[in-house]
N, C-alpha and C. Protein backbone atom coordinates (compact mmCIF):
# COMPACT_ATOMS: atom_id res chain seq x y z
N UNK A 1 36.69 -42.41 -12.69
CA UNK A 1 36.06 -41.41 -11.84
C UNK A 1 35.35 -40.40 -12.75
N UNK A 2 34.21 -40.01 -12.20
CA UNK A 2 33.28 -38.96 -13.07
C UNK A 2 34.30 -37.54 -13.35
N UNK A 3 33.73 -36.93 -14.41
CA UNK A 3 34.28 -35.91 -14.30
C UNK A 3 33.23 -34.51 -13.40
N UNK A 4 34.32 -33.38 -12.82
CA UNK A 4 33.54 -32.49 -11.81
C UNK A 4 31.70 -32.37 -12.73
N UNK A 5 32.27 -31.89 -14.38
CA UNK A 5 31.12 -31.63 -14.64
C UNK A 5 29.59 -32.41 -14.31
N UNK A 6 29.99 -33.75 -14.33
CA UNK A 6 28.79 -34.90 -13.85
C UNK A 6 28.32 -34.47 -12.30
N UNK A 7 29.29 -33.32 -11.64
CA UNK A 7 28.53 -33.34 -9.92
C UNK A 7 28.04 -32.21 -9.85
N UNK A 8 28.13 -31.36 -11.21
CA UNK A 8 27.70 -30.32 -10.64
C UNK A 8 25.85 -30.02 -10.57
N UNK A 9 25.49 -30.97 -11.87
CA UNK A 9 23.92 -30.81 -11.58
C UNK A 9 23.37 -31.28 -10.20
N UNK A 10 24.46 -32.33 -9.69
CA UNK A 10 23.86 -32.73 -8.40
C UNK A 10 23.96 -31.82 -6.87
N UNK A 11 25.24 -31.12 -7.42
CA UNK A 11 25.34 -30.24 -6.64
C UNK A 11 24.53 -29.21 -6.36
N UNK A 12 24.30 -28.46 -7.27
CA UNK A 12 22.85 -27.33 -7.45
C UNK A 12 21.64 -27.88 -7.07
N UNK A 13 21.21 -29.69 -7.20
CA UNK A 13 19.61 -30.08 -6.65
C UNK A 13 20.07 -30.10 -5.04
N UNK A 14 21.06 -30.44 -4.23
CA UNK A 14 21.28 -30.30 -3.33
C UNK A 14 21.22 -29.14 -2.40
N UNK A 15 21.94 -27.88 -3.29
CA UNK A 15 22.12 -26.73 -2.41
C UNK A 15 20.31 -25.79 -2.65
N UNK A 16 19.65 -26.74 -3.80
CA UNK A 16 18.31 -25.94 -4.00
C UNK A 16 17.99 -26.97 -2.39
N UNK A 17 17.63 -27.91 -2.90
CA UNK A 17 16.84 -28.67 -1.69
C UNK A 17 17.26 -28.32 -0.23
N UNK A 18 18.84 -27.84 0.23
CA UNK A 18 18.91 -27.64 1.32
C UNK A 18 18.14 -25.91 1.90
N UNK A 19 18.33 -24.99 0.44
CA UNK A 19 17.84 -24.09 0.82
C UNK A 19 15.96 -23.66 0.92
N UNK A 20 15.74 -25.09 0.28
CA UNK A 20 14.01 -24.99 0.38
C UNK A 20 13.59 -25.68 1.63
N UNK A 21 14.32 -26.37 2.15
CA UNK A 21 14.32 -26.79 3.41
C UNK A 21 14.23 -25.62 4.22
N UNK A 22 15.73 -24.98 4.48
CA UNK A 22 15.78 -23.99 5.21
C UNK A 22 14.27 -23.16 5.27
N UNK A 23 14.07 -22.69 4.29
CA UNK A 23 13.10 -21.35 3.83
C UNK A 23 11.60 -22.16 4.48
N UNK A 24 11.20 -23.31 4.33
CA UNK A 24 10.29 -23.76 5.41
C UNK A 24 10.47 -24.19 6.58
N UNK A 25 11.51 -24.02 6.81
CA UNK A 25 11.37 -23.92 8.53
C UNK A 25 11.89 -22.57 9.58
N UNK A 26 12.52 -21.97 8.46
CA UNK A 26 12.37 -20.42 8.72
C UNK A 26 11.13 -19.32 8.43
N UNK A 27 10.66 -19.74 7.72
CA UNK A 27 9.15 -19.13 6.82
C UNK A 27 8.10 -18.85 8.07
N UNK A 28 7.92 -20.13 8.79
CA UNK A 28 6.90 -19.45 9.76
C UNK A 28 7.17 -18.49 10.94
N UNK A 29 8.65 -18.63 11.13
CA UNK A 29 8.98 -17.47 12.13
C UNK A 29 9.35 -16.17 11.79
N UNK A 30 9.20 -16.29 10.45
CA UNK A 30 9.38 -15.10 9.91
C UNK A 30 8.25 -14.38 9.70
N UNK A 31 7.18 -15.10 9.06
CA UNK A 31 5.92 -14.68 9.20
C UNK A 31 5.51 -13.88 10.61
N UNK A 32 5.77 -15.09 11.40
CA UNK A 32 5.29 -14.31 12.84
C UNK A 32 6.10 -13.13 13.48
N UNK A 33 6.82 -12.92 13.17
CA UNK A 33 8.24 -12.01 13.44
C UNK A 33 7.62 -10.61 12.70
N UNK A 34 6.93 -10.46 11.63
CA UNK A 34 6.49 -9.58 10.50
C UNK A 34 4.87 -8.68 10.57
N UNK A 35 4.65 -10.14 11.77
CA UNK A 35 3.16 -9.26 11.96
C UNK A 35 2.69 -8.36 13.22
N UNK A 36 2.46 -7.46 13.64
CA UNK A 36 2.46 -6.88 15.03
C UNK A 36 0.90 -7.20 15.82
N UNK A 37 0.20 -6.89 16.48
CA UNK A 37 -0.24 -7.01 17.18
C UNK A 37 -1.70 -7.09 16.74
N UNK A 38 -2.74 -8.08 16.87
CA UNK A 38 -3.96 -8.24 16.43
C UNK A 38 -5.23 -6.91 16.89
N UNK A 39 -5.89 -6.46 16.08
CA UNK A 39 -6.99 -6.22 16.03
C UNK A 39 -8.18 -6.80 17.71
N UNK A 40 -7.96 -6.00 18.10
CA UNK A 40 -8.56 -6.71 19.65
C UNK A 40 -10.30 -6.29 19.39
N UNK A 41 -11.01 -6.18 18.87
CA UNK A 41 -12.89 -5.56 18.18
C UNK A 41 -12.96 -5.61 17.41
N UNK A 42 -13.88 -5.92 17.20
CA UNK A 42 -14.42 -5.17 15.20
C UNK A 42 -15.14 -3.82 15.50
N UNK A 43 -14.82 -3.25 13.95
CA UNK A 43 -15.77 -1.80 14.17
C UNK A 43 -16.78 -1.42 13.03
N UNK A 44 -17.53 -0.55 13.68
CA UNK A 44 -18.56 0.39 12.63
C UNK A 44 -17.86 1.02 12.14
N UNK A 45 -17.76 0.47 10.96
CA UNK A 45 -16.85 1.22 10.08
C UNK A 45 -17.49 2.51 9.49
N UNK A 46 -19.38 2.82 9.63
CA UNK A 46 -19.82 4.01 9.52
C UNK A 46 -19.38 5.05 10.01
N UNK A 47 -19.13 4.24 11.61
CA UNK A 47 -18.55 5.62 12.50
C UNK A 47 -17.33 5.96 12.58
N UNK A 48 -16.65 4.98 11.91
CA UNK A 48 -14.93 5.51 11.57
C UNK A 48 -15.07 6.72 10.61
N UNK A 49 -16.27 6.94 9.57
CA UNK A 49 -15.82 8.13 8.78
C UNK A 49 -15.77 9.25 9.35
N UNK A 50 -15.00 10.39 8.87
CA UNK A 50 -15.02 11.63 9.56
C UNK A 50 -13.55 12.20 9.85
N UNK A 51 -13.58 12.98 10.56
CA UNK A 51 -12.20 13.52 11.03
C UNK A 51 -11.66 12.70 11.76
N UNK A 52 -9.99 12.47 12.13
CA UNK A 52 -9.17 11.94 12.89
C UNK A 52 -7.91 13.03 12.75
N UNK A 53 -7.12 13.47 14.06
CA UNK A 53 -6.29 13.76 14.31
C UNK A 53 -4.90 13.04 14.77
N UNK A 54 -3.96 13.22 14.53
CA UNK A 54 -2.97 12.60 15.00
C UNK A 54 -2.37 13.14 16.03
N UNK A 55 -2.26 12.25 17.10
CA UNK A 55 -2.03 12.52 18.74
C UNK A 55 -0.52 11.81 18.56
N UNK A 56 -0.11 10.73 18.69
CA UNK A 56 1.01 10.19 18.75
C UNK A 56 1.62 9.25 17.66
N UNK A 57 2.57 9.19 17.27
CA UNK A 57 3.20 8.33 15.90
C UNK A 57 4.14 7.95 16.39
N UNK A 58 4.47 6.69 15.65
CA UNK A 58 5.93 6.28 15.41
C UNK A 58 6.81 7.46 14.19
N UNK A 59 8.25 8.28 15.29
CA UNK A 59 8.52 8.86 13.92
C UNK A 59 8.71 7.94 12.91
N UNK A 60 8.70 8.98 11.80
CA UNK A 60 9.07 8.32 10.39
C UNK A 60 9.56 9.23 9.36
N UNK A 61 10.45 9.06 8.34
CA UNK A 61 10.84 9.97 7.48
C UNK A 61 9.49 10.71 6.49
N UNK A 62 8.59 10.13 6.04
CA UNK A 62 7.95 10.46 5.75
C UNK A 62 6.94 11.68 6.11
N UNK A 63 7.10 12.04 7.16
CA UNK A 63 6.48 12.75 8.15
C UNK A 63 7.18 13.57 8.93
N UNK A 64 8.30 13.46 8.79
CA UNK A 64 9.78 14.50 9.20
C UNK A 64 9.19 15.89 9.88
N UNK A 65 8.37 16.43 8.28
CA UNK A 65 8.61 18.21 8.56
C UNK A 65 6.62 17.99 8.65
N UNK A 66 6.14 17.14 9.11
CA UNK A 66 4.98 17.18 9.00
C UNK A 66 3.69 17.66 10.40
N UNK A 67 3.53 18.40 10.26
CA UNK A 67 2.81 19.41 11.71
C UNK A 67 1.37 19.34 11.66
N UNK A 68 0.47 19.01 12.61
CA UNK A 68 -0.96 18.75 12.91
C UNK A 68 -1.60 18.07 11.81
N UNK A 69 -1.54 16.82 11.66
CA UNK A 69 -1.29 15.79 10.54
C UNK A 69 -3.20 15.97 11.33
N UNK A 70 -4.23 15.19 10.30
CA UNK A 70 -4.99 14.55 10.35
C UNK A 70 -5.46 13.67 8.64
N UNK A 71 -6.09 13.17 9.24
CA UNK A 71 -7.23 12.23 8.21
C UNK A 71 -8.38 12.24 8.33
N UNK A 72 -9.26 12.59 7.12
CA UNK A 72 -10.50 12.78 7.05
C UNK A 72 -11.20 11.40 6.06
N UNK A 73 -12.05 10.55 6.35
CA UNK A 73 -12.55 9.44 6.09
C UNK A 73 -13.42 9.71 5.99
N UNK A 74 -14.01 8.86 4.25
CA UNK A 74 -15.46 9.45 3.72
C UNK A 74 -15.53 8.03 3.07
N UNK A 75 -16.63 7.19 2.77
CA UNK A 75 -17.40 6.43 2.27
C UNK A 75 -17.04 6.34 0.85
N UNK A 76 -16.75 5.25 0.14
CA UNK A 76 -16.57 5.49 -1.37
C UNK A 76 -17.41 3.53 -2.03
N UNK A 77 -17.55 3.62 -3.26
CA UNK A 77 -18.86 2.74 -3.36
C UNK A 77 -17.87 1.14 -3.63
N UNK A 78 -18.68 0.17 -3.48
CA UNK A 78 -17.86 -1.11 -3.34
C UNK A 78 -17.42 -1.60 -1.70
N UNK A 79 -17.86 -1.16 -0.80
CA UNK A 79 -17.46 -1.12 0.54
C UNK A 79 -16.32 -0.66 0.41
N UNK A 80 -15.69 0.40 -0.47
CA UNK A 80 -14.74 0.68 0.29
C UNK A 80 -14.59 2.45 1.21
N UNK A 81 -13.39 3.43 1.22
CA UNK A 81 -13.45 4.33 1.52
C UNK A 81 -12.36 5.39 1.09
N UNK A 82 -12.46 6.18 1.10
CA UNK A 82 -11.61 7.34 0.68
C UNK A 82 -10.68 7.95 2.14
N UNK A 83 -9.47 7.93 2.22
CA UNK A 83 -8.14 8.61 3.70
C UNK A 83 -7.69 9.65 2.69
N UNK A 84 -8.32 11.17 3.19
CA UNK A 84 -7.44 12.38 2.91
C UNK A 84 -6.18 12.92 3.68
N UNK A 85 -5.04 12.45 3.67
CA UNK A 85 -4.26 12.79 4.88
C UNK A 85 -3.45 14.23 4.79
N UNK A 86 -3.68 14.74 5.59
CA UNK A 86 -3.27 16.04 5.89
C UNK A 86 -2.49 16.42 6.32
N UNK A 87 -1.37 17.08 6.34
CA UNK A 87 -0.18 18.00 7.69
C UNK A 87 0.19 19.42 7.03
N UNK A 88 0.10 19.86 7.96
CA UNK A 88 1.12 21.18 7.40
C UNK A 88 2.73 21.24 7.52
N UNK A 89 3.17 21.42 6.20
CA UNK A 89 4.77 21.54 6.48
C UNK A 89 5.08 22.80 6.70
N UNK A 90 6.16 22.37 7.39
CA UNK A 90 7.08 23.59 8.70
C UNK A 90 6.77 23.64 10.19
N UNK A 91 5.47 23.90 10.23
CA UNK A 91 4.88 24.28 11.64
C UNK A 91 3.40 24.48 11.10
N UNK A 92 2.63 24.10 12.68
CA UNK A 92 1.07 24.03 12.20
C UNK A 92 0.67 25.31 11.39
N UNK A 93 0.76 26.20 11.04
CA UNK A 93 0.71 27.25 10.22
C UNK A 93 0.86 27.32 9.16
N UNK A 94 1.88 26.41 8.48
CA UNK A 94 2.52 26.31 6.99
C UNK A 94 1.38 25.84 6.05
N UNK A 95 1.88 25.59 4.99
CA UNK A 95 0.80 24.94 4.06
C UNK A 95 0.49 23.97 3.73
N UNK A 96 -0.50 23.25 3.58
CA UNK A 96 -1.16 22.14 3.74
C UNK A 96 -0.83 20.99 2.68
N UNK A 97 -0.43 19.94 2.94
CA UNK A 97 -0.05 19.07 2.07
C UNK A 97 -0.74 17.85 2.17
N UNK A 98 -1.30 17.12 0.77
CA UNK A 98 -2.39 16.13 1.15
C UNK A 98 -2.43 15.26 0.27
N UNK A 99 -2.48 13.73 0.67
CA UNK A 99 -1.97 12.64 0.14
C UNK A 99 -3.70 12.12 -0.27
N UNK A 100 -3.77 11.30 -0.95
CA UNK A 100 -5.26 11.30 -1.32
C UNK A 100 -5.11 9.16 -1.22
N UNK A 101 -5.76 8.84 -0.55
CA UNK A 101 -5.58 7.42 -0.28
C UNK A 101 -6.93 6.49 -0.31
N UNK A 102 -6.98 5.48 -1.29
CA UNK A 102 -8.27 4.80 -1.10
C UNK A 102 -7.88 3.37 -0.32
N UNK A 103 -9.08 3.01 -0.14
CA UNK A 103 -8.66 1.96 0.85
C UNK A 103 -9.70 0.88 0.66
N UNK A 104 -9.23 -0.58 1.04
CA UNK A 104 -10.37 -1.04 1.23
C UNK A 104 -10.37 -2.49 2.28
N UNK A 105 -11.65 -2.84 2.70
CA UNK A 105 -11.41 -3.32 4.11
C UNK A 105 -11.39 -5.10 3.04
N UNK A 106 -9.97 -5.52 4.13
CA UNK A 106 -9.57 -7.19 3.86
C UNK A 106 -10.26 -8.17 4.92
N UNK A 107 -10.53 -7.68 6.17
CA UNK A 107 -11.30 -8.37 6.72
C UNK A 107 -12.47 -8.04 7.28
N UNK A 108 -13.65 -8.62 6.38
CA UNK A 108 -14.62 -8.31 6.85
C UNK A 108 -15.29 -8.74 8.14
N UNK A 109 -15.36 -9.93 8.68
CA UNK A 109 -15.09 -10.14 9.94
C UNK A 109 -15.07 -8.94 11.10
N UNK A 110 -14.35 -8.42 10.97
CA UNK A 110 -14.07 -6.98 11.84
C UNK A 110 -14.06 -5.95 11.36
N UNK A 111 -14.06 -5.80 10.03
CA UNK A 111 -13.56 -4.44 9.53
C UNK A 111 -12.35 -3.72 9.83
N UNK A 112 -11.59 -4.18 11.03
CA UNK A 112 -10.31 -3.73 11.23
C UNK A 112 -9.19 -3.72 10.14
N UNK A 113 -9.31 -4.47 9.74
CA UNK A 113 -8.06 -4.47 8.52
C UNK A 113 -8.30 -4.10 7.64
N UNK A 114 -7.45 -3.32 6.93
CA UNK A 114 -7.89 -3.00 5.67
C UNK A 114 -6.38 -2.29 4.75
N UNK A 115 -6.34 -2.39 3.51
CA UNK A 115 -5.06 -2.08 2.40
C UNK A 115 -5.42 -0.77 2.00
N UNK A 116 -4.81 -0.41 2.22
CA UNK A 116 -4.57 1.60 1.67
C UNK A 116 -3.48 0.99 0.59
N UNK A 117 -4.06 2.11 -0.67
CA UNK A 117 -3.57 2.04 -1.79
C UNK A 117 -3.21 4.13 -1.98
N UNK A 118 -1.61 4.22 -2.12
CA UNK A 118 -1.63 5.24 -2.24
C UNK A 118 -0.98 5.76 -3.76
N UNK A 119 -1.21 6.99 -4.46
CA UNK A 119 -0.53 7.09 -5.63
C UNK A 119 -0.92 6.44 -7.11
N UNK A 120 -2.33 6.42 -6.98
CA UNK A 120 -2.85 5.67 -7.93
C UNK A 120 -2.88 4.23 -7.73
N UNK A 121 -2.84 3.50 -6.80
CA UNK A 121 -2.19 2.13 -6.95
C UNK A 121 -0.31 1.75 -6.56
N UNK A 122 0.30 2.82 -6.60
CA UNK A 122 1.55 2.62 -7.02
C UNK A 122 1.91 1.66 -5.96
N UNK A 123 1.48 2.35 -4.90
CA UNK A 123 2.01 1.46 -3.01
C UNK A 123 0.66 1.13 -2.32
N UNK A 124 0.90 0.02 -1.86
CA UNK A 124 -0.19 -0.59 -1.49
C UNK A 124 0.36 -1.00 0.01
N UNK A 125 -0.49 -0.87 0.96
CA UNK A 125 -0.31 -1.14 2.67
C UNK A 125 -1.25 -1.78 3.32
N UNK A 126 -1.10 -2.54 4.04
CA UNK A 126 -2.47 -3.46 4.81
C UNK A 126 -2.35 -2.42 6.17
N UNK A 127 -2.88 -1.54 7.09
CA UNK A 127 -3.17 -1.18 8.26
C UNK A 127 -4.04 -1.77 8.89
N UNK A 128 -3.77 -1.80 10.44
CA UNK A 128 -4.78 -2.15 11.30
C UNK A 128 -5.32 -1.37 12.63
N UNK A 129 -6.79 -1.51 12.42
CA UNK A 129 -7.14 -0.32 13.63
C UNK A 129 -7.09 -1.45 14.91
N UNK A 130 -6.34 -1.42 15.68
CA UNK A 130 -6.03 -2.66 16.70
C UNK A 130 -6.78 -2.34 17.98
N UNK A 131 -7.45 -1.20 18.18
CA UNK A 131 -8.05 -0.63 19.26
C UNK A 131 -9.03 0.82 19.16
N UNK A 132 -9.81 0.86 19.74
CA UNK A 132 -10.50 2.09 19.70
C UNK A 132 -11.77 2.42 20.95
N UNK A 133 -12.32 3.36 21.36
CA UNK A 133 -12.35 3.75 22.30
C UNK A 133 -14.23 3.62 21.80
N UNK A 134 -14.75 2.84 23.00
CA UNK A 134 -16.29 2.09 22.92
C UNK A 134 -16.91 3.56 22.04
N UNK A 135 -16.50 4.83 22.06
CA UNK A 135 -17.47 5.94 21.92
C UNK A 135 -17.31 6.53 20.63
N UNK A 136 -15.90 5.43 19.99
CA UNK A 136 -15.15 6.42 18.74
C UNK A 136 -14.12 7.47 18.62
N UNK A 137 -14.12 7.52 20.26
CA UNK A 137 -13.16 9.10 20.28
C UNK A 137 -11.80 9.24 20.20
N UNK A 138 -11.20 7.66 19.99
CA UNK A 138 -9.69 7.41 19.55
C UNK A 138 -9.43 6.40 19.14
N UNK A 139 -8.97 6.18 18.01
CA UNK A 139 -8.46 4.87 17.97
C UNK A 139 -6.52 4.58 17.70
N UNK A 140 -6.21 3.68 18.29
CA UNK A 140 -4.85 2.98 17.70
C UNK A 140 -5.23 1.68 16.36
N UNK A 141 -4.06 2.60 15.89
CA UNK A 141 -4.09 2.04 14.64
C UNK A 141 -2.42 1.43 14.16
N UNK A 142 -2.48 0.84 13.35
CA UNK A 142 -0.95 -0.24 13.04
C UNK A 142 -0.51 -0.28 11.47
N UNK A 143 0.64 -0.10 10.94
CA UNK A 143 1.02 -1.00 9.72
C UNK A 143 0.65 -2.31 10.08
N UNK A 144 0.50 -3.34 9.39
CA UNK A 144 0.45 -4.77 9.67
C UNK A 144 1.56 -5.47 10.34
N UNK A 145 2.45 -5.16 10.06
CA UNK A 145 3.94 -5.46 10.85
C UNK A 145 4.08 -4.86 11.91
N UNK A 146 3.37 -3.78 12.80
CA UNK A 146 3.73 -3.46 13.58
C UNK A 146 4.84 -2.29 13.64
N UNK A 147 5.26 -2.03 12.78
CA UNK A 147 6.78 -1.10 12.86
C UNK A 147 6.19 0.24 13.12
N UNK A 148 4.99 0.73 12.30
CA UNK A 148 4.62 2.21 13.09
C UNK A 148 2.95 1.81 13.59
N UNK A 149 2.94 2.58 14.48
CA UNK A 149 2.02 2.67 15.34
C UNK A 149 1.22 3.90 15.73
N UNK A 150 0.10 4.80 15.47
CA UNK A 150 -0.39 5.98 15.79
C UNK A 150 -1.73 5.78 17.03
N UNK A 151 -2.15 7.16 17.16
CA UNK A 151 -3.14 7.16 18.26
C UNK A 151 -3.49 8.38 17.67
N UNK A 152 -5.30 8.12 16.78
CA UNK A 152 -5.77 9.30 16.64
C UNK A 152 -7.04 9.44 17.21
N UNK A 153 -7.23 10.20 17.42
CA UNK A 153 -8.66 11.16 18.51
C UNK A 153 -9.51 11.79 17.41
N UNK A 154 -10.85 12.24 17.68
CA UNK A 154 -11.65 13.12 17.13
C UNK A 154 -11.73 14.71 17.57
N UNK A 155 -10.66 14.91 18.51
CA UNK A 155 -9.95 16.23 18.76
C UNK A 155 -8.96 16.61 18.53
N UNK A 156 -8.19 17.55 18.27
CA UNK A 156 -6.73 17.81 18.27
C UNK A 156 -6.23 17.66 19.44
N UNK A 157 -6.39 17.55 20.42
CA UNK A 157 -5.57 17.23 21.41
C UNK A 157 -6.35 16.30 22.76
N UNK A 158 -5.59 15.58 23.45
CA UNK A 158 -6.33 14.84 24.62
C UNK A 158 -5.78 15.61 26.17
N UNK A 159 -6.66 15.47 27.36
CA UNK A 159 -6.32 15.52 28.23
C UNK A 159 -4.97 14.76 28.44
N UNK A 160 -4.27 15.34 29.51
CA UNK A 160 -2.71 14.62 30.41
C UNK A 160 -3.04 13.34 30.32
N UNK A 161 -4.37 13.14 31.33
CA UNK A 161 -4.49 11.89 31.60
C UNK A 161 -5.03 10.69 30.94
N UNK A 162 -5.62 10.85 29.84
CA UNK A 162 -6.03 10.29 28.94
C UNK A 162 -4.89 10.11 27.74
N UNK A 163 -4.08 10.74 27.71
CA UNK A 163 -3.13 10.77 26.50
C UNK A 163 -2.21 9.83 27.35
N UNK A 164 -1.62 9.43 28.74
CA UNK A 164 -0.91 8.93 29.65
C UNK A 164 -1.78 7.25 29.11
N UNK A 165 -3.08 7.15 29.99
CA UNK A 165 -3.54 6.31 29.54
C UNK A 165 -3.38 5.40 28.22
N UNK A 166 -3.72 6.20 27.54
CA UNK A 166 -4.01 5.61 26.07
C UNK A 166 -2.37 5.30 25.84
N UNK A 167 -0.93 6.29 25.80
CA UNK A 167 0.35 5.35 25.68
C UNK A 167 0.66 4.07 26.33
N UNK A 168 0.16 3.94 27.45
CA UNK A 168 0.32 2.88 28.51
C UNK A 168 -0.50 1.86 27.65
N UNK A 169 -1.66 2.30 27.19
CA UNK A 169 -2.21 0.64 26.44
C UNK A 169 -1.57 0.48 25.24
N UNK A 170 -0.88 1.52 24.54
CA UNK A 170 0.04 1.07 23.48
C UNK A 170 1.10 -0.06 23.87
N UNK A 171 1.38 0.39 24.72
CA UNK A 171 2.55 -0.37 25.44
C UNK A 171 2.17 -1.65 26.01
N UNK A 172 1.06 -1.74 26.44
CA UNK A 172 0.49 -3.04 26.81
C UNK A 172 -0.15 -3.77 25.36
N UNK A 173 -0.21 -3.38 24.95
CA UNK A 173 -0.46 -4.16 23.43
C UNK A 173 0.48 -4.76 22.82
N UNK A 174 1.39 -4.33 23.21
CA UNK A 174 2.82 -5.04 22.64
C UNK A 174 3.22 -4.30 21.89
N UNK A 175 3.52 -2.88 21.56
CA UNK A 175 4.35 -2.14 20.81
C UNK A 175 5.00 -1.66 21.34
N UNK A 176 6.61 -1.63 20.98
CA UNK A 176 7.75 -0.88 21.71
C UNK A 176 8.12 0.13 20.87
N UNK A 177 7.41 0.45 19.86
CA UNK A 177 7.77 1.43 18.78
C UNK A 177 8.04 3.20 20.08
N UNK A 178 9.19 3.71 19.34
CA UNK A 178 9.02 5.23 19.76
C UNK A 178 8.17 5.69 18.95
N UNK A 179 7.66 6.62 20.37
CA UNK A 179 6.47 7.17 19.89
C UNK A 179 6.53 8.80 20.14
N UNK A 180 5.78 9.47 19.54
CA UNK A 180 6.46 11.03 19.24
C UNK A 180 4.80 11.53 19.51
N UNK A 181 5.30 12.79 20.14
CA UNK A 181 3.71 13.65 20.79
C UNK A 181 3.58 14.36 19.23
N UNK A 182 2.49 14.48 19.04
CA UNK A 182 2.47 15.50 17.60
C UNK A 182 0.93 16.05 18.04
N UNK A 183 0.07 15.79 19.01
CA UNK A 183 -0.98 16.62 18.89
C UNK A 183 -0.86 17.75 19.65
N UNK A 184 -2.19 18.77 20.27
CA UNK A 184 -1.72 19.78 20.80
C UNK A 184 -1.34 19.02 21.99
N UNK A 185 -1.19 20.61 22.69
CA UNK A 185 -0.39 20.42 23.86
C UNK A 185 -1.54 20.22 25.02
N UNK A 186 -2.51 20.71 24.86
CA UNK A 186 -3.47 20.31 25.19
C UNK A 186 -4.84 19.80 24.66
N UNK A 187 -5.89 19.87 25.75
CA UNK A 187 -7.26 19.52 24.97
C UNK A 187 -7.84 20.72 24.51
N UNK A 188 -8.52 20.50 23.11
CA UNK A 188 -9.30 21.82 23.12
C UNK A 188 -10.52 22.45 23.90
């Protein structure tokens, strides 16, 4: 009879092969499990530059103590663009804190997608603008996975009924993310 040592190389091609098995036939549901909700337009990405306010978010730690958040989007060369993101910590009054983010679009096709690089490079994120309003005046936007979800406007704040609206198509898009009021309380 062999000795254990003779089974063990066979043992290890086995438990590799059963687990490369596994990992492709788990792989694609994981994939799909990871990605949230498609890009429903393509956009002018000219007219995306400019101000954006943040109306509604998925909380997040990152954003904890963070009050009348916006992003200001400016043109930078190579097709890509420059995200100044803004909030005041404490309360909209406090002082202004600002993340400096370049970005650049992965699918050209739509222009919807695109990788924000923040920190020099350090962290890198694919977002997606999954919706936006024929005139520009809001769009929903996504991590690629889906896990946070925002709704920003070219005002600080939306009407009742339009801010009602626009959650309801979050929700019909397929995001169940909580979602947190952060713009004003009203329209300006």
């Amino acid at each position: 009879m062999p000795s254990p040592s003779f089974f063990r190389p066979l043992f290890r091609r086995l438990l590799a092969g059963l687990a490369a098995a596994s990992l492709a036939l788990v792989a694609p549901a994981l994939a799909f499990a990871t990605t949230g909700p498609e890009p429903r337009q393509a956009i002018d990405i000219d007219r995306f530059m400019g101000r954006w306010y943040e109306i509604v978010r998925t909380p997040n730690d990152r954003q904890r103590n963070c009050h009348g958040a916006y992003q200001v989007w400016a043109k930078a060369p190579k097709d890509g663009f420059h995200i100044d993101q803004v909030c005041h910590v404490g309360d909209r009054d406090g002082p202004q804190r600002h993340v400096a983010t370049s970005a650049r679009i992965v699918d050209p096709t739509t222009n919807a997608k695109f990788e924000a690089s923040f920190f020099g490079g350090l962290i890198r994120r694919q977002y997606w603008v999954i919706d936006h309003g024929d005139n520009y005046g809001w769009m929903i936007a996504s991590t690629a996975d889906g896990k946070f979800v925002a709704l920003l406007a070219r005002t600080p704040g939306l009407p009742a009924a339009k801010l009602a609206a626009l959650k309801s198509r979050i929700r019909a898009l397929g995001f169940d993310n909580t979602l947190q009021d952060v713009g004003l309380d009203r329209a300006p």
